[in-house]
Protein backbone atom coordinates (compact mmCIF):
# COMPACT_ATOMS: atom_id res chain seq x y z
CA UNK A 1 29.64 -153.20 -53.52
CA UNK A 2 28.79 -156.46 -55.55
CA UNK A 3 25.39 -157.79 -54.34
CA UNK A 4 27.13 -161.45 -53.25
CA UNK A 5 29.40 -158.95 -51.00
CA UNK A 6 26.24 -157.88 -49.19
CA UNK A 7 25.03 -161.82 -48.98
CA UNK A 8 28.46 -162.73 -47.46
CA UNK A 9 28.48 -159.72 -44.72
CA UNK A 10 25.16 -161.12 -43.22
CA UNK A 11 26.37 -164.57 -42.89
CA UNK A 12 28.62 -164.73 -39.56
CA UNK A 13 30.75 -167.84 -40.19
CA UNK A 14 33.12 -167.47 -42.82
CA UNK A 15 33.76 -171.34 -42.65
CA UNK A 16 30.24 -171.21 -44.47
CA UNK A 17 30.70 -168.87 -46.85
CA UNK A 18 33.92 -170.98 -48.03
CA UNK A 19 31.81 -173.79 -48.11
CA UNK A 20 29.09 -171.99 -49.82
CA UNK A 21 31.84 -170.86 -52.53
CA UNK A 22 33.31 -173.96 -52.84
CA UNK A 23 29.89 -175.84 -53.61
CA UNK A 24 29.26 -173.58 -56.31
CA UNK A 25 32.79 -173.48 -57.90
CA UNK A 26 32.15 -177.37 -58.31
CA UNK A 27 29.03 -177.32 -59.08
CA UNK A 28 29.98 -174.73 -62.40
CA UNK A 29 32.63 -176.78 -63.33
CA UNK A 30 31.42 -180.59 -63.27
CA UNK A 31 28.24 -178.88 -65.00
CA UNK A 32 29.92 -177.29 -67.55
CA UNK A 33 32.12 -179.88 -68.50
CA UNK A 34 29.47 -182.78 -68.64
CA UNK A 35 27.55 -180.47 -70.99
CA UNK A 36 30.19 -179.46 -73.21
CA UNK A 37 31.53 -183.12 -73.38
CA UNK A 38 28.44 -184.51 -74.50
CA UNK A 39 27.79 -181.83 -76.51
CA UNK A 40 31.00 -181.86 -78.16
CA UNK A 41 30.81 -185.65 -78.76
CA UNK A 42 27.40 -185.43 -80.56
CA UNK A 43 25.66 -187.60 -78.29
CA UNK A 44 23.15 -185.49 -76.00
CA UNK A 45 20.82 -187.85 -73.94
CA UNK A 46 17.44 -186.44 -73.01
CA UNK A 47 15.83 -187.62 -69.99
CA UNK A 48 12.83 -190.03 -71.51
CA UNK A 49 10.18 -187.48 -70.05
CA UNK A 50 11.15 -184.99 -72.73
CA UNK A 51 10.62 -186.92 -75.90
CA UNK A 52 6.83 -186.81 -74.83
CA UNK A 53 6.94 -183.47 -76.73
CA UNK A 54 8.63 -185.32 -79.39
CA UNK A 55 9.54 -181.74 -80.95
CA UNK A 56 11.29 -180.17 -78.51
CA UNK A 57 13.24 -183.38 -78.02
CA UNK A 58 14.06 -183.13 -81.96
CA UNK A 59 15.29 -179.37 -81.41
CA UNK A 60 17.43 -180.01 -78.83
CA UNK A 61 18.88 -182.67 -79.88
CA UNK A 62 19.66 -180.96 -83.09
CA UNK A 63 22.28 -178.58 -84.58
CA UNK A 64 21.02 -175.81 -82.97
CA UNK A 65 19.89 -177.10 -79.75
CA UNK A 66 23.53 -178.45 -79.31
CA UNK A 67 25.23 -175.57 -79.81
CA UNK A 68 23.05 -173.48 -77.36
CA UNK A 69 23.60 -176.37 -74.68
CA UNK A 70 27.62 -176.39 -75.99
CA UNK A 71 27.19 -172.57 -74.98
CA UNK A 72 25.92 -173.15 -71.74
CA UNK A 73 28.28 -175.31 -70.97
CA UNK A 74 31.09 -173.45 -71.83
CA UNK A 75 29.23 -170.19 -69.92
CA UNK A 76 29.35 -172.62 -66.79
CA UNK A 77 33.21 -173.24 -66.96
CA UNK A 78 33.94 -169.79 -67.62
CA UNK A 79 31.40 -168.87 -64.43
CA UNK A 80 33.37 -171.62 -62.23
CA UNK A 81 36.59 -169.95 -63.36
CA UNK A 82 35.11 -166.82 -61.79
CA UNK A 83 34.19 -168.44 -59.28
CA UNK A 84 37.54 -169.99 -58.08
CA UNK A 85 39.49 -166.54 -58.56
CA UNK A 86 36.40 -165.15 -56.52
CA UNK A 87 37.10 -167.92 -53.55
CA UNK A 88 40.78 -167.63 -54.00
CA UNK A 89 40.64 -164.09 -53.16
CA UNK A 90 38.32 -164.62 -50.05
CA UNK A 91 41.00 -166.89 -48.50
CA UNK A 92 43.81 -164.66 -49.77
CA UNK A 93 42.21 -161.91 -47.76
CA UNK A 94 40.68 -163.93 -44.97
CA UNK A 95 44.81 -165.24 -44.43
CA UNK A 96 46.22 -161.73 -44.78
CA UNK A 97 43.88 -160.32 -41.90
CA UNK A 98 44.70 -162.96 -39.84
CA UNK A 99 48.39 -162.65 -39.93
CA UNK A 100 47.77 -159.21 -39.87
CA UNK A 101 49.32 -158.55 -42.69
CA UNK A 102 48.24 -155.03 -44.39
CA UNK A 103 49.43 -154.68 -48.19
């Protein structure tokens, strides 16, 4: 049994677990795409807090640092991809039993 599985059988609304799901799924996917779009266009934007240790800020705003936030990105809109067939299935089952349906 997947450890979310065992998270969703204590929680006795399932109207919050969809919710729950849902939040997530968006939360992957706007993430993932804001990072990979600026990533991709070559024009990250630190917050100004972070160029007080002027050579982190260099690093990630370099060659490398880009591609490890491009691959973060990306690892966030594959994740919210999981997530959606994850919440997809939850309804699919959650309309099945209540039409009492058993395939």
């Amino acid at each position: 049994m997947y450890p979310s599985a065992v998270a969703e059988e204590r929680v006795s609304t399932p109207v919050a677990v969809l919710l729950w799901r849902a939040g997530r799924f968006l939360y992957l996917l706007w993430g993932g795409m804001l990072l990979m779009r600026r990533m991709s266009m070559g024009s990250p934007s630190v917050p100004h807090w972070v160029w007080d240790w002027s050579g982190f800020a260099a690093w990630l705003v370099g060659p490398f640092g880009g591609g490890l936030l491009f691959g973060v990105g990306l690892a966030m809109a594959v994740a919210a991809l999981g997530e959606v067939w994850e919440l997809v299935d939850l309804l699919l089952l959650r309309l099945t039993r209540s039409r009492g349906g058993d395939w």
